[in-house]
C-alpha atoms as a PDB file:
ATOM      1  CA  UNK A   1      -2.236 -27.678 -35.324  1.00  0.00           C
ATOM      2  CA  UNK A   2       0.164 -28.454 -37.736  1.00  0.00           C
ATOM      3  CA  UNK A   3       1.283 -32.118 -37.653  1.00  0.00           C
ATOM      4  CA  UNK A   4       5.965 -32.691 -38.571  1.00  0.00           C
ATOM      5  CA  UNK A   5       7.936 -35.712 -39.446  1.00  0.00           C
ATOM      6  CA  UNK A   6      11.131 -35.772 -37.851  1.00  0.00           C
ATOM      7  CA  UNK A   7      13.314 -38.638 -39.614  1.00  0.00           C
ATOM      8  CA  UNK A   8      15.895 -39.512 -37.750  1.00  0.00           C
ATOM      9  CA  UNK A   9      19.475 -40.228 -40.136  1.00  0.00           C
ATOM     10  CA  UNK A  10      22.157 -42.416 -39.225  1.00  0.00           C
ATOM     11  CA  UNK A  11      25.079 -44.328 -40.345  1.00  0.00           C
ATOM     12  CA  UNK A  12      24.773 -47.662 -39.886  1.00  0.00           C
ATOM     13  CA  UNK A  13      27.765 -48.727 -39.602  1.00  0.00           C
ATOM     14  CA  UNK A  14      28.604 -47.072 -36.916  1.00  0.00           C
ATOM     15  CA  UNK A  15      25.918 -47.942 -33.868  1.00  0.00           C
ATOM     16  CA  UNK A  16      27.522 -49.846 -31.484  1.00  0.00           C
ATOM     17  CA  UNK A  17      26.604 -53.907 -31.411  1.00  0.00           C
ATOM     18  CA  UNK A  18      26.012 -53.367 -27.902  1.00  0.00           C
ATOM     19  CA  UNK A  19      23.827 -51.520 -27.290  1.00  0.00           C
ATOM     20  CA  UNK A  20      22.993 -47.567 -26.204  1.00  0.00           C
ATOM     21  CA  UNK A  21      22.956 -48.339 -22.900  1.00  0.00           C
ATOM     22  CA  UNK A  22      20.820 -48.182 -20.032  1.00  0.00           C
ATOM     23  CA  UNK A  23      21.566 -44.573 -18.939  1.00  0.00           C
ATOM     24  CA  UNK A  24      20.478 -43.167 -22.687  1.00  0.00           C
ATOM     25  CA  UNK A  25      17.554 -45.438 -22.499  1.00  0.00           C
ATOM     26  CA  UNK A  26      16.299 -43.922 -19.459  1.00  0.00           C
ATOM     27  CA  UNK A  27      17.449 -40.346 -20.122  1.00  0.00           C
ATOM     28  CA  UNK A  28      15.058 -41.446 -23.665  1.00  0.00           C
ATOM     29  CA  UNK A  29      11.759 -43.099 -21.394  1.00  0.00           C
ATOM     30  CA  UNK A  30      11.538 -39.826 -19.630  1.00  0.00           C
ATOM     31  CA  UNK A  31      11.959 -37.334 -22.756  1.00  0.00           C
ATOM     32  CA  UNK A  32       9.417 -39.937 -24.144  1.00  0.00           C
ATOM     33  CA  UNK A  33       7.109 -39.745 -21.317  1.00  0.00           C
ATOM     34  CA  UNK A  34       7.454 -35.886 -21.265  1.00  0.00           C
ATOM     35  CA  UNK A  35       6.450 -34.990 -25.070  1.00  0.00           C
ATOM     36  CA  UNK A  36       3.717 -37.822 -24.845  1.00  0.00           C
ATOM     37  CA  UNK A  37       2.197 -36.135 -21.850  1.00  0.00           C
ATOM     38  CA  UNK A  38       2.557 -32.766 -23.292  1.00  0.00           C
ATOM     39  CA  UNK A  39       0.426 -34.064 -26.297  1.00  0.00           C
ATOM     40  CA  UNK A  40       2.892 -33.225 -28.828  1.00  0.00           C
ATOM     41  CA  UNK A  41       3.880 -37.010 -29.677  1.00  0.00           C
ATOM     42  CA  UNK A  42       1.690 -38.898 -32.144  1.00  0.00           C
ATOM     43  CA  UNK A  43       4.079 -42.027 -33.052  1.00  0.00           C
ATOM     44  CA  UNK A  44       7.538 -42.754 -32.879  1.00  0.00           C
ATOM     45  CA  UNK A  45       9.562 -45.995 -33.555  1.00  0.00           C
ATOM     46  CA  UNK A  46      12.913 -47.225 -34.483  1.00  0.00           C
ATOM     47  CA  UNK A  47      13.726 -49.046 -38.251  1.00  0.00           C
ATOM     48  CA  UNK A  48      14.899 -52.189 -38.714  1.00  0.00           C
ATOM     49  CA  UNK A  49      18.553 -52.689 -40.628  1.00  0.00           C
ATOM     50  CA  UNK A  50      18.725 -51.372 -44.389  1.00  0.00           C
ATOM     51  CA  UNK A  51      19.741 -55.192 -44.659  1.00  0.00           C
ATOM     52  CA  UNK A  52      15.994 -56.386 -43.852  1.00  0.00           C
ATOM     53  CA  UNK A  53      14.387 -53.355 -46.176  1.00  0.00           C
ATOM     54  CA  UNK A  54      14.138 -53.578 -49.891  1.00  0.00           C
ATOM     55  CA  UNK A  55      13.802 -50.342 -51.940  1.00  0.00           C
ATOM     56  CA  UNK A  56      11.665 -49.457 -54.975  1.00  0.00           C
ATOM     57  CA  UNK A  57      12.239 -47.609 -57.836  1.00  0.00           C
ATOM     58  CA  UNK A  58       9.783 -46.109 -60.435  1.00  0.00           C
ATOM     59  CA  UNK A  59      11.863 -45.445 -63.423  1.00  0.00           C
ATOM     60  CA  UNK A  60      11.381 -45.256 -67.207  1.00  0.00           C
ATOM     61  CA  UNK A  61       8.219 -46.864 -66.617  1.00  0.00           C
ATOM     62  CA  UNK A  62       9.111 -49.500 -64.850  1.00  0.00           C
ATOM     63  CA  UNK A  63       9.451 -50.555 -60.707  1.00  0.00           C
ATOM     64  CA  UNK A  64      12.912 -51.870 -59.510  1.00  0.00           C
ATOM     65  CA  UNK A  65      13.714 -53.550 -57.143  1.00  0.00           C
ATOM     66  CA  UNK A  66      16.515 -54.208 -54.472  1.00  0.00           C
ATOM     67  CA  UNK A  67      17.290 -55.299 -51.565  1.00  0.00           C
ATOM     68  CA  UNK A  68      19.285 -54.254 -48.524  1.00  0.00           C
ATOM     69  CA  UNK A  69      21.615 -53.040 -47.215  1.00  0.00           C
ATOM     70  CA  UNK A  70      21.982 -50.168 -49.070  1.00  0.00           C
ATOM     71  CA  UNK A  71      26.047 -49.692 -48.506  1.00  0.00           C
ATOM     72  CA  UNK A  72      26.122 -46.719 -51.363  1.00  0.00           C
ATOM     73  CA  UNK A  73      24.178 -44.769 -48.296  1.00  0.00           C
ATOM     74  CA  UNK A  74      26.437 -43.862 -45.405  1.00  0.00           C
ATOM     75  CA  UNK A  75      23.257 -41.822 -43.615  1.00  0.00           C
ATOM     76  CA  UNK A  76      20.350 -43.505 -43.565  1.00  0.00           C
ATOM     77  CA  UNK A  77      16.707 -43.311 -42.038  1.00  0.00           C
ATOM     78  CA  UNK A  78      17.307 -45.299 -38.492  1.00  0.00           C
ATOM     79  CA  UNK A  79      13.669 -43.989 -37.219  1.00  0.00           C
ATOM     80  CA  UNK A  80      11.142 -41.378 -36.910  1.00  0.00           C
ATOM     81  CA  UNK A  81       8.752 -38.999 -34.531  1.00  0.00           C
ATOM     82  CA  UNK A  82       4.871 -38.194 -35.870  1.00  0.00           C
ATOM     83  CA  UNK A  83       4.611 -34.702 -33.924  1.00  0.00           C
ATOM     84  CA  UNK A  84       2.026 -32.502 -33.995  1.00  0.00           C
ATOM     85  CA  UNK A  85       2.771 -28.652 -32.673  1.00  0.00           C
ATOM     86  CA  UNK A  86       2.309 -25.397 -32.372  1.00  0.00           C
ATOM     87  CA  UNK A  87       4.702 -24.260 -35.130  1.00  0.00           C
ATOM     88  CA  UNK A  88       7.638 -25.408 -36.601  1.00  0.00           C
ATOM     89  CA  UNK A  89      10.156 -23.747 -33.353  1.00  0.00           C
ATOM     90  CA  UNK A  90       8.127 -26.301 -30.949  1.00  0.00           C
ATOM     91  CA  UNK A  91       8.546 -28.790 -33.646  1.00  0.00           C
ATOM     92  CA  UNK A  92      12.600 -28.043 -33.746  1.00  0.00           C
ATOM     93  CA  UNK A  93      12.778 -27.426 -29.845  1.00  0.00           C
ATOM     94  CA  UNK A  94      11.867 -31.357 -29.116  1.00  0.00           C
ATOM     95  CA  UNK A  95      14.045 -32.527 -31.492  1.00  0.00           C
ATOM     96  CA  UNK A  96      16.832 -30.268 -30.117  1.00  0.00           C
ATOM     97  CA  UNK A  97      16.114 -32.420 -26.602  1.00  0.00           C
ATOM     98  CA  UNK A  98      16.383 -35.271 -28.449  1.00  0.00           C
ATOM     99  CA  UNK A  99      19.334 -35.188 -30.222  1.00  0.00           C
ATOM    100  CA  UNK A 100      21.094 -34.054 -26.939  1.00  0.00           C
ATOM    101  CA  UNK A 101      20.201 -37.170 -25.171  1.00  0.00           C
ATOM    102  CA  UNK A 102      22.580 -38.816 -27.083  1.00  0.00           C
ATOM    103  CA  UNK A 103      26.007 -39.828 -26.410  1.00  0.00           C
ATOM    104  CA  UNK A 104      28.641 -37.155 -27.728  1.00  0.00           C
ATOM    105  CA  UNK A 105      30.750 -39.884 -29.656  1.00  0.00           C
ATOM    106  CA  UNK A 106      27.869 -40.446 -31.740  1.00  0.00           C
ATOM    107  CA  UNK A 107      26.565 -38.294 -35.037  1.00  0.00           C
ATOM    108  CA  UNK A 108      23.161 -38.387 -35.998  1.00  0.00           C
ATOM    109  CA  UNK A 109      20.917 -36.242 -37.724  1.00  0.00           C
ATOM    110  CA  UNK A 110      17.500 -35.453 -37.121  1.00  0.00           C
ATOM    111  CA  UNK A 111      15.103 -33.960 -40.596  1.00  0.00           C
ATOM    112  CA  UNK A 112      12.140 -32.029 -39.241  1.00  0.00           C
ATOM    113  CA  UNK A 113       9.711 -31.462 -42.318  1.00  0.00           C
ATOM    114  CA  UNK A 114       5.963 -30.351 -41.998  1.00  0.00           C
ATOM    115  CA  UNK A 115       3.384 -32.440 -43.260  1.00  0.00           C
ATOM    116  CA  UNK A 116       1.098 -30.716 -46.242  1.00  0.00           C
ATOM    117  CA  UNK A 117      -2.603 -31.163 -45.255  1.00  0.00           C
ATOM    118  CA  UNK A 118      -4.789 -31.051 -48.163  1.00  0.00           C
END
């Protein structure tokens, strides 16, 4: 079965300090505990702050480097989901249900993208 990456994009600077709450937290335990038991979910986790990451850069033969945060990047990668389905659809149908667990006020953007096997 075909294993995706889902990143999951969002703007920084616009999560609230406080917190998502407890009611998205549970409405995201029991989506959690659903894919997981429906063998679908390999690894998931949220990313730490652009502000703790440094990027790299390969460029006319030589690596750059800099640190966060990036603020030239309003979206940027706040997690990701390690899936493995059927297709593609069952791939986009969980991250549909996850996306909709989130409150209305906020935008973020989910990037489903299969993984090449060799």
């Amino acid at each position: 079965m075909p294993r995706f990456l889902t990143m999951i994009r969002i703007d920084e600077q616009n999560v609230p300090a406080e917190g998502p709450g407890p009611e998205f937290e549970g409405r995201m335990a029991e989506l959690l505990e659903e894919i997981t038991k429906a063998g679908v979910m390999l690894d998931t986790a949220g990313l730490t702050p652009t502000s703790e990451g440094t990027r790299v850069t390969w460029s006319e033969g030589k690596l750059h480097w800099t640190d966060g945060p990036f603020t030239e990047s309003k979206e940027v990668i706040g997690g990701y989901a390690l899936t493995q389905c059927k297709d593609k659809a069952e791939a986009l149908e969980w991250t549909k249900r996850f996306l909709q667990i989130h409150p209305e006020h906020l935008t973020v953007t989910a990037e489903v993208r299969e993984i090449a096997e060799g």
